[in-house]
N, C-alpha and C. Protein backbone atom coordinates (compact mmCIF):
# COMPACT_ATOMS: atom_id res chain seq x y z
N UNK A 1 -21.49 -4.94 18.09
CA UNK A 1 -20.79 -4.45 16.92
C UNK A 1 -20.15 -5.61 16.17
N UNK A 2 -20.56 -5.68 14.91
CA UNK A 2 -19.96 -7.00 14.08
C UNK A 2 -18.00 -6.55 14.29
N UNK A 3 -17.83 -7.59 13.72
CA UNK A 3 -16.21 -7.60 14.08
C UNK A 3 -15.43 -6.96 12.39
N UNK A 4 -15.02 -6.10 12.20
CA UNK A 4 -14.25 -5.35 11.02
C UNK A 4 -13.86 -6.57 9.81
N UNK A 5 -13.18 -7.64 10.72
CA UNK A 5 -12.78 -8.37 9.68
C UNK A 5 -13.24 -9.41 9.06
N UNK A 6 -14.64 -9.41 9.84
CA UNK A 6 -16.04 -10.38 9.03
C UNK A 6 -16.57 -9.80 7.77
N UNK A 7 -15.95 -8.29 7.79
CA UNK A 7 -16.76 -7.43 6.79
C UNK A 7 -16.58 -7.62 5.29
N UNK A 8 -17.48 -8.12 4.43
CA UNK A 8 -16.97 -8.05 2.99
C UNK A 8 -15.93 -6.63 2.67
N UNK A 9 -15.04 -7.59 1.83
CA UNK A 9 -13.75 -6.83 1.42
C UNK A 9 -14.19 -5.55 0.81
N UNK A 10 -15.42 -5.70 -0.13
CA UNK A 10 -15.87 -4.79 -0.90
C UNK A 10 -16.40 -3.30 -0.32
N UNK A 11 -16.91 -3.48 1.30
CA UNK A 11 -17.66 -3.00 1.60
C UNK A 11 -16.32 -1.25 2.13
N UNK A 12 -15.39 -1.91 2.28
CA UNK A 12 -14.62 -1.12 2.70
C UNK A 12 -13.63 -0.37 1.96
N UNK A 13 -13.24 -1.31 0.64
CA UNK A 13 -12.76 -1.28 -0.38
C UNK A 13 -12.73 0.15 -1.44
N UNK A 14 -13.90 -0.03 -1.81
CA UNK A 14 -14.80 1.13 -2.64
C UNK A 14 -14.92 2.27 -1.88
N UNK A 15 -14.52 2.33 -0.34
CA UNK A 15 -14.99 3.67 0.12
C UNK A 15 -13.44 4.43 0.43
N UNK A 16 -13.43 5.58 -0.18
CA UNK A 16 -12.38 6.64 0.35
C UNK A 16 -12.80 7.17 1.18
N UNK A 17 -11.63 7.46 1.98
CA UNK A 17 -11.60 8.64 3.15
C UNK A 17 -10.86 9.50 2.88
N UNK A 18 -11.32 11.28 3.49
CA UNK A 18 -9.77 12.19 3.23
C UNK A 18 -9.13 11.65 4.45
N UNK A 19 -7.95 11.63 3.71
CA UNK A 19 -7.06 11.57 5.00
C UNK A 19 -6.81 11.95 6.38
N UNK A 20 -6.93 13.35 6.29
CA UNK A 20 -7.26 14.18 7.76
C UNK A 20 -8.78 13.39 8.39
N UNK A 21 -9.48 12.36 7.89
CA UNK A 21 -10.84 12.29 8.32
C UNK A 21 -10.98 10.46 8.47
N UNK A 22 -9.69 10.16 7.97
CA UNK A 22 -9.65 8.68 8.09
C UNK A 22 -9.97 7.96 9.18
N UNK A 23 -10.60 6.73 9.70
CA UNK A 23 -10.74 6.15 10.69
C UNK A 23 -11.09 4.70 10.71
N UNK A 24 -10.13 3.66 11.23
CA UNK A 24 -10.39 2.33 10.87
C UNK A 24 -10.46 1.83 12.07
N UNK A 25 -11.27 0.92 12.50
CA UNK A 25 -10.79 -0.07 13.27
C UNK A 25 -9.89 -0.53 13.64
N UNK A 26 -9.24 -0.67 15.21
CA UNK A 26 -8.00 -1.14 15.35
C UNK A 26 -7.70 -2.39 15.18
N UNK A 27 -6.42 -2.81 14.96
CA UNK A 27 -5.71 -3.87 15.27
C UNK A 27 -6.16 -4.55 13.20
N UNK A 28 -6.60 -4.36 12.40
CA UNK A 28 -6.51 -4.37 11.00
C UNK A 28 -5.12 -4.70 10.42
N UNK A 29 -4.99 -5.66 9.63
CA UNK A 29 -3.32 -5.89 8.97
C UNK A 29 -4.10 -5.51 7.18
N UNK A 30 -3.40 -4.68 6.65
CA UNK A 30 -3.89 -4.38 5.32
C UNK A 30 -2.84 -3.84 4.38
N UNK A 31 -3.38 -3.50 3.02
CA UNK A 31 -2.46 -2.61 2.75
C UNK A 31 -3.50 -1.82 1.83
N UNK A 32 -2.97 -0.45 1.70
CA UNK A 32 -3.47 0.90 1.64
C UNK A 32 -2.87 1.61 0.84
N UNK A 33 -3.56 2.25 0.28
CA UNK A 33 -2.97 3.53 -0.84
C UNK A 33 -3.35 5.17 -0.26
N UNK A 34 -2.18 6.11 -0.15
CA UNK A 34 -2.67 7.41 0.01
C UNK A 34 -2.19 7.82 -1.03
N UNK A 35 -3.89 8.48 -1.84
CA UNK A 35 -3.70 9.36 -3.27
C UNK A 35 -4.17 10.38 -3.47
N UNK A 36 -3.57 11.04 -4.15
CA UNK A 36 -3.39 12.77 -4.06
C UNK A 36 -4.44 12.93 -5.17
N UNK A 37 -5.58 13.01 -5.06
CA UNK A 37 -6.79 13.32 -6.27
C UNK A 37 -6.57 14.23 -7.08
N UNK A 38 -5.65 15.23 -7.28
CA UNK A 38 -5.52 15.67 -8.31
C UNK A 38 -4.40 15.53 -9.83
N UNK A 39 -3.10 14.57 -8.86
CA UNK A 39 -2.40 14.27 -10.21
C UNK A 39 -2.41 13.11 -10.22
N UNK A 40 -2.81 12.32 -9.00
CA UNK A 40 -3.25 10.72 -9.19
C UNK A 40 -2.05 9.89 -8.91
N UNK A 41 -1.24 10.35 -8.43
CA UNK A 41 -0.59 9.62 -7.84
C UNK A 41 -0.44 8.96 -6.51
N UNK A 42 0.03 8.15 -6.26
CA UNK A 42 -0.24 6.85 -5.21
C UNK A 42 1.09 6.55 -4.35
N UNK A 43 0.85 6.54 -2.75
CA UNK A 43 1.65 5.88 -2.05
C UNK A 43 1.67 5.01 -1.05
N UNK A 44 1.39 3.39 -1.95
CA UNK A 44 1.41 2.40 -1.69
C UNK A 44 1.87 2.22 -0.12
N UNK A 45 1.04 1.30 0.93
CA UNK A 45 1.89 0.58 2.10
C UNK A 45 1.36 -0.22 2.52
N UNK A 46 2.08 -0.49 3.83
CA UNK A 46 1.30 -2.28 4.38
C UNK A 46 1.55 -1.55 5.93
N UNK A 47 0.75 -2.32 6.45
CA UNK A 47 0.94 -1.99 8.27
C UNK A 47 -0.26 -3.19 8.58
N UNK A 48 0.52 -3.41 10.17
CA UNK A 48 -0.73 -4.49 10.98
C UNK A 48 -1.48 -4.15 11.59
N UNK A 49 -1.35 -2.88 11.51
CA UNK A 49 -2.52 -1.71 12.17
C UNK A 49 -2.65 -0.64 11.55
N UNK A 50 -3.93 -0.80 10.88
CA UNK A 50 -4.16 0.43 9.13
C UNK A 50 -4.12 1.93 10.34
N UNK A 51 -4.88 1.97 11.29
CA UNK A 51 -5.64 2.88 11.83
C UNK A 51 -4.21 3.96 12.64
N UNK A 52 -3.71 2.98 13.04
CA UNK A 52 -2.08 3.84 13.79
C UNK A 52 -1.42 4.07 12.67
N UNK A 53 -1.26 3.37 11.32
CA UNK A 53 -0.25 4.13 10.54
C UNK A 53 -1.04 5.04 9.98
N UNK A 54 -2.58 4.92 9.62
CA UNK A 54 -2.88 6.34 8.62
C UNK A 54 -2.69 7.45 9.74
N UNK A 55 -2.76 7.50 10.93
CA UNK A 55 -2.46 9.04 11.92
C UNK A 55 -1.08 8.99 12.04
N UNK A 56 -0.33 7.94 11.83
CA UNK A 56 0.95 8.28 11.48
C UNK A 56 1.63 9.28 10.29
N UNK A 57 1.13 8.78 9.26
CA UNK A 57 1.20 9.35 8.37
C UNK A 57 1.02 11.13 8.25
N UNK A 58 -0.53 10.98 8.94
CA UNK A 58 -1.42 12.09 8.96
C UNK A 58 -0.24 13.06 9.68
N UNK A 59 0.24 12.47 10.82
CA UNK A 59 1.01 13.19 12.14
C UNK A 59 2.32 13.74 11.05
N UNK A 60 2.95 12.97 10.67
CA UNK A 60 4.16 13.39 9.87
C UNK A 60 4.26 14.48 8.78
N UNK A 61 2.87 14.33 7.86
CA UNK A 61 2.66 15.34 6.73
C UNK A 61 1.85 16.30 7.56
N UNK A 62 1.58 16.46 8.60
CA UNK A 62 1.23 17.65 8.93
C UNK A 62 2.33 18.80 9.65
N UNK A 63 3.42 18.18 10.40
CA UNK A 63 3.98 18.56 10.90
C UNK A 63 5.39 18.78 9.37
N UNK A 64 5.56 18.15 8.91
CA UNK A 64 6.49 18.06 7.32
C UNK A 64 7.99 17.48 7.60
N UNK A 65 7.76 16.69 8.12
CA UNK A 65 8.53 15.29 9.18
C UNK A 65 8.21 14.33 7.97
N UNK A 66 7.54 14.10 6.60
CA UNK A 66 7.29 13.00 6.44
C UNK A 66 8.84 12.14 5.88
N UNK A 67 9.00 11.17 5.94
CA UNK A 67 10.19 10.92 5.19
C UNK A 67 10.38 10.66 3.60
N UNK A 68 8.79 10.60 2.71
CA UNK A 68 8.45 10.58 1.86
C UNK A 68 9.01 12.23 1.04
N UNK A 69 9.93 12.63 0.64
CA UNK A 69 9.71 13.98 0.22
C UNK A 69 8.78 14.34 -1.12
N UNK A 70 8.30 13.81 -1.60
CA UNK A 70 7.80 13.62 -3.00
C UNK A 70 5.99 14.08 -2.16
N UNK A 71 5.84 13.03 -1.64
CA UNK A 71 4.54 12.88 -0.68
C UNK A 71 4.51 14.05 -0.04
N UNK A 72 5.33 14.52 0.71
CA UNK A 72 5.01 15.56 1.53
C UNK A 72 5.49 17.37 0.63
N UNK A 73 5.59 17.18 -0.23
CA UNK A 73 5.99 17.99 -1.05
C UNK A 73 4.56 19.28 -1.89
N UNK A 74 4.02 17.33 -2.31
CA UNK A 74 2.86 17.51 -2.89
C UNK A 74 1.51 17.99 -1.44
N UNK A 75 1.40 17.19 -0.29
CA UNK A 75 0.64 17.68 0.28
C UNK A 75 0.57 18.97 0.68
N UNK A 76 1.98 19.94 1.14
CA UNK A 76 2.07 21.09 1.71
C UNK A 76 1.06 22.07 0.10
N UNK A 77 1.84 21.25 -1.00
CA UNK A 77 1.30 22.16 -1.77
C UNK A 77 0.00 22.16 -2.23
N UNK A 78 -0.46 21.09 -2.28
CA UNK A 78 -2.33 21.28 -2.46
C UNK A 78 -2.91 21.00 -1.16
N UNK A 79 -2.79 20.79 -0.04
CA UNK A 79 -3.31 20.53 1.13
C UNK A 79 -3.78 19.31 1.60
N UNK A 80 -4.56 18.99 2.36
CA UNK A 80 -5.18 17.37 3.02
C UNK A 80 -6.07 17.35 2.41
N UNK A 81 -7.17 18.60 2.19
CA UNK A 81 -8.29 17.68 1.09
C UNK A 81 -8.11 17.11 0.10
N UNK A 82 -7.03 17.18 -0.43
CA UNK A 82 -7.09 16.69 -1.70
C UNK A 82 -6.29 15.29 -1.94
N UNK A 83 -6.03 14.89 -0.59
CA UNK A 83 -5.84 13.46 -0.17
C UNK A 83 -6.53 12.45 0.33
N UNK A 84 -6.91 11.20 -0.48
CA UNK A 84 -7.44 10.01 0.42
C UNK A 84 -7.00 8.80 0.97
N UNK A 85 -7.00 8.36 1.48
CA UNK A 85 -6.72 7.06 2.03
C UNK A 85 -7.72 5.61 1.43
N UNK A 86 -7.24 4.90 0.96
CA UNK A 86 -8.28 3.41 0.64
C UNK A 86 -8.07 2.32 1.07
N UNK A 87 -7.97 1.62 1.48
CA UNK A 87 -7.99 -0.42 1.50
C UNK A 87 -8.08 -0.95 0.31
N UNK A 88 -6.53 -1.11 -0.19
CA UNK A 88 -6.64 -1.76 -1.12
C UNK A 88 -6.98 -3.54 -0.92
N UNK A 89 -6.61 -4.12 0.54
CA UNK A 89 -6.65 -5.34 0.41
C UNK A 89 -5.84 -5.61 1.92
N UNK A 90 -7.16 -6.12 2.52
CA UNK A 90 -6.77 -6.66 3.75
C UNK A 90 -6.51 -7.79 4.10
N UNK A 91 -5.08 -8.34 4.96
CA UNK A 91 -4.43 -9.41 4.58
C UNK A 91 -4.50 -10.25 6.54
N UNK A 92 -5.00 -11.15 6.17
CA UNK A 92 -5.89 -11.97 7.34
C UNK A 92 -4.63 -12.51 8.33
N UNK A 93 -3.49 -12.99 7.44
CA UNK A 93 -2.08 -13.44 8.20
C UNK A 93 -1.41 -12.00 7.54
N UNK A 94 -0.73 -11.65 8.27
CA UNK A 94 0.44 -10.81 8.43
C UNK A 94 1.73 -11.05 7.96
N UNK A 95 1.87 -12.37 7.78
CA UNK A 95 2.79 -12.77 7.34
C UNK A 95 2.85 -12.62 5.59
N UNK A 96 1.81 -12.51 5.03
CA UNK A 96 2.05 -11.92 3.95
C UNK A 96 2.34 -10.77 3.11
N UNK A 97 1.63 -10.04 4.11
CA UNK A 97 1.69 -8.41 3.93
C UNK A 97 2.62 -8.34 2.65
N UNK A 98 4.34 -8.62 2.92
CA UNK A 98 5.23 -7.93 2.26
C UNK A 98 4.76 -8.48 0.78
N UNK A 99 4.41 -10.23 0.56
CA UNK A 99 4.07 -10.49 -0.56
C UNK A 99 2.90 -9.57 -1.35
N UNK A 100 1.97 -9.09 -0.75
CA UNK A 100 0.70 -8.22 -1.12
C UNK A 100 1.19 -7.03 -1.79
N UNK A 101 1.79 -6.41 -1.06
CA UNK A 101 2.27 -4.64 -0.89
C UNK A 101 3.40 -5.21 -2.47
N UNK A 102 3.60 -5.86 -2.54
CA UNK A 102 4.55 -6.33 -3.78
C UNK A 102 3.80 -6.41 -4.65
N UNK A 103 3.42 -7.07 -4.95
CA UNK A 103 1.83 -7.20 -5.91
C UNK A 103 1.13 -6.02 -6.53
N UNK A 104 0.81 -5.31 -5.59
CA UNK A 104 0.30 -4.18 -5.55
C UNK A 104 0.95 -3.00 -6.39
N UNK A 105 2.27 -3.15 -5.92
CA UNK A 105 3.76 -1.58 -5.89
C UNK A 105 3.63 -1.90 -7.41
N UNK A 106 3.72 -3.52 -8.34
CA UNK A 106 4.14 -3.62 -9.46
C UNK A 106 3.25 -3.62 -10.25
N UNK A 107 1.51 -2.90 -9.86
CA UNK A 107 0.66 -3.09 -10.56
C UNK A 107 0.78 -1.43 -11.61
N UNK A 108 1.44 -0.84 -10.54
CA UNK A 108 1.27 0.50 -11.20
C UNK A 108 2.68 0.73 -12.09
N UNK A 109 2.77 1.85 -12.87
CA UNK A 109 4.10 2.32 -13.47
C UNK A 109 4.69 3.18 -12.42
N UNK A 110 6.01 3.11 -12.04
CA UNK A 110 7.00 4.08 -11.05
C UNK A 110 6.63 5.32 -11.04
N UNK A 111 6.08 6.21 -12.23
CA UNK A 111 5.84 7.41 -11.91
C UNK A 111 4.99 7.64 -11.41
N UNK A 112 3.79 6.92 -11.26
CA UNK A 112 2.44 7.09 -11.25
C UNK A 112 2.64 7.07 -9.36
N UNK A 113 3.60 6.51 -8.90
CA UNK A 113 3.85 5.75 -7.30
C UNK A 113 4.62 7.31 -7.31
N UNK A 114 4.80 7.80 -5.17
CA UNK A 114 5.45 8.13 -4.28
C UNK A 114 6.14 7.34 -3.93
N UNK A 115 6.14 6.29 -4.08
CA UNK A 115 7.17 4.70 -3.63
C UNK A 115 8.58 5.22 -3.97
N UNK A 116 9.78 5.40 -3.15
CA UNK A 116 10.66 5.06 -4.05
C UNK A 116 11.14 3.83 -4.92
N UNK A 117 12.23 4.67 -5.18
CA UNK A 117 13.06 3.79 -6.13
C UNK A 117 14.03 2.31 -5.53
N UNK A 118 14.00 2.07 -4.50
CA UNK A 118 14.54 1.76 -3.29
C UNK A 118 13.31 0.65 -3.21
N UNK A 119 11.88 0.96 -2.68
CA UNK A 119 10.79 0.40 -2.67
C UNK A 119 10.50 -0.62 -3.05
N UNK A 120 10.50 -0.03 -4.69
CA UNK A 120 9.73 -0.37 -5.95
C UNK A 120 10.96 -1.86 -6.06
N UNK A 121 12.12 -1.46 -6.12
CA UNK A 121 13.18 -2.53 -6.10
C UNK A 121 13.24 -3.83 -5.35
N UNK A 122 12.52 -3.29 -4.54
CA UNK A 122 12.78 -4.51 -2.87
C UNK A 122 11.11 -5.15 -3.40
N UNK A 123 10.41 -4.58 -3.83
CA UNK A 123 9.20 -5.59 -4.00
C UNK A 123 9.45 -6.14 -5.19
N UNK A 124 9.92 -5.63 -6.30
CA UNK A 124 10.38 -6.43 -7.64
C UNK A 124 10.78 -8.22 -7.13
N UNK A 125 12.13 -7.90 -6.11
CA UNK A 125 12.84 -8.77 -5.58
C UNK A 125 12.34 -9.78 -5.03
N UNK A 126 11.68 -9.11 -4.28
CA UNK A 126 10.62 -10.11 -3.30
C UNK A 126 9.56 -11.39 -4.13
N UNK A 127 9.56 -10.85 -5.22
CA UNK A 127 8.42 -11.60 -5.97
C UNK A 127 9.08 -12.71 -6.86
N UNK A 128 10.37 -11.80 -7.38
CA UNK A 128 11.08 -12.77 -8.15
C UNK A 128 11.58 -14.15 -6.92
N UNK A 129 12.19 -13.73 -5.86
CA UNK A 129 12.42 -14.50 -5.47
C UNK A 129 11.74 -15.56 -4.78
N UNK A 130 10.48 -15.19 -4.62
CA UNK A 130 9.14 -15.52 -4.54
C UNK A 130 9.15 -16.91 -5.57
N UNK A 131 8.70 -16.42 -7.11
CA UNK A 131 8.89 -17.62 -7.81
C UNK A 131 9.67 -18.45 -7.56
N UNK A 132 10.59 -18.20 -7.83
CA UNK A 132 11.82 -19.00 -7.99
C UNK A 132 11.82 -20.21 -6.49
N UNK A 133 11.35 -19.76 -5.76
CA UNK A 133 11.17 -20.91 -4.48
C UNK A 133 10.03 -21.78 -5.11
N UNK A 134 8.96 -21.02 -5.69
CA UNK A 134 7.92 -22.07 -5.88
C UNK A 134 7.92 -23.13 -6.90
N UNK A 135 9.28 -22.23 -7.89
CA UNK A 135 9.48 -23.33 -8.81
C UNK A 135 10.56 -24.48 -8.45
N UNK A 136 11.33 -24.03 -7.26
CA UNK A 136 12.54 -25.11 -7.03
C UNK A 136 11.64 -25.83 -5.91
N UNK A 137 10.49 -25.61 -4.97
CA UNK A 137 9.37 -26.62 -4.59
C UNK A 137 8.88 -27.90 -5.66
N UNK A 138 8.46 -27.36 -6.90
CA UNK A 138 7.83 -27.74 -7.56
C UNK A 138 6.16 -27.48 -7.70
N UNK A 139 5.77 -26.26 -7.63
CA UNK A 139 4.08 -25.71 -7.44
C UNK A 139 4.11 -24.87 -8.67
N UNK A 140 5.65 -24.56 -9.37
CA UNK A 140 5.05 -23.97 -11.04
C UNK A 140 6.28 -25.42 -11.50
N UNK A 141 5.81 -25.15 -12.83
CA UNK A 141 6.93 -25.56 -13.30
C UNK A 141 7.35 -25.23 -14.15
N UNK A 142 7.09 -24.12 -14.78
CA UNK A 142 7.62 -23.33 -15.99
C UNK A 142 8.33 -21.81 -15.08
N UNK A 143 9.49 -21.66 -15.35
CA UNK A 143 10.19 -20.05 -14.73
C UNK A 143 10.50 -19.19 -15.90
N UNK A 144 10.54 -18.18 -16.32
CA UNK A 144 11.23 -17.19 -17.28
C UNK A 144 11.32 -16.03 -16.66
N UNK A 145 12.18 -15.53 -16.97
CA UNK A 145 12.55 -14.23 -16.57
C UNK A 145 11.45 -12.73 -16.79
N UNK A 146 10.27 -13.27 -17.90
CA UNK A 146 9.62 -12.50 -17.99
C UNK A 146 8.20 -12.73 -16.68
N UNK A 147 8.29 -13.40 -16.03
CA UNK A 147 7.08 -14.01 -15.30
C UNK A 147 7.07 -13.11 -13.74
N UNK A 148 7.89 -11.97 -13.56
CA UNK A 148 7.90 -11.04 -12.78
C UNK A 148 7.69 -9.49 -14.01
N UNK A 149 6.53 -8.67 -13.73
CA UNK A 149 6.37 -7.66 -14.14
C UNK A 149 7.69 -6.77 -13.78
N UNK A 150 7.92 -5.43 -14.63
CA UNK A 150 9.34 -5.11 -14.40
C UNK A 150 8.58 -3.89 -14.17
C-alpha cells in the first residue's frame, strides 16, 4: 500500500466525503473543512490526525454534544447527508498547522464560516503577528496594516 502522504495533494483534495462516510488514513496532520451543502457554509479545522477528529466530530454531532452550536444546530436540522468533509491542505510539519488553518479561516467572509467569533480573531492575530516577526527578521520589508486580510 503506497504511503497517504506520497499522494498528490490533488488526488485527495477534489474528493468529498459525507461525513457519516468519511475515512482517512491514520496519523495525517491537515486541515479540513466540514460543509453543509445546502447553505454552504463551512467549518474550518486543523488536527494531526484528520481521521480521529472527523469521528470526533461525527461522535459529537450525532449525539448533539457538539460544542459548535451553529454546526450542530444546522446538522440536527438537515441531517448528515447533507454534510461533507474535504482536505483542504495537508501540512507535512505540524508545526504549522495553526499558520495554515489561519490562512484558510481568512479566506472566507465570517458569515459564510461556523468558526466563531473567538476563532476567526485568534487566526487574524496569528498572522498579523506572523508578519510583523518576518518584518523585524528582515524577510519582508515593507509592513502596513493593510497586509493582513480583515
Amino acid at each position: 500500500m503506497k504511503d497517504p502522504r506520497r499522494i498528490p495533494k490533488f488526488v485527495w483534495t477534489v474528493r468529498s466525503r459525507r461525513l457519516d462516510k468519511a475515512s482517512y488514513p491514520p496519523g495525517l496532520a491537515a486541515i479540513y473543512v466540514i460543509e453543509n451543502t445546502i447553505n454552504r457554509r463551512l467549518y474550518i479545522g486543523q488536527t494531526t490526525c484528520l481521521n480521529n477528529r472527523i469521528q470526533t466530530h461525527r461522535s459529537y454531532l450525532k449525539t448533539g454534544t457538539h460544542r459548535n452550536t451553529d454546526l450542530q444546530i444546522d446538522y440536527h436540522r438537515f441531517g448528515p447527508e447533507w454534510f461533507q468533509v474535504r482536505v483542504l491542505e495537508f501540512v507535512p510539519d505540524p508545526a504549522e498547522l495553526e499558520d495554515k488553518e489561519a490562512k484558510w479561516l481568512t479566506q472566507f467572509p465570517a458569515a459564510r464560516l461556523y468558526n466563531t467569533e473567538f476563532e476567526l480573531e485568534r487566526a487574524k492575530g496569528r498572522r498579523r503577528r506572523r508578519r510583523v516577526s518576518q518584518y523585524v527578521q528582515g524577510s519582508i520589508f515593507e509592513f502596513a496594516d493593510d497586509d493582513v486580510a480583515p
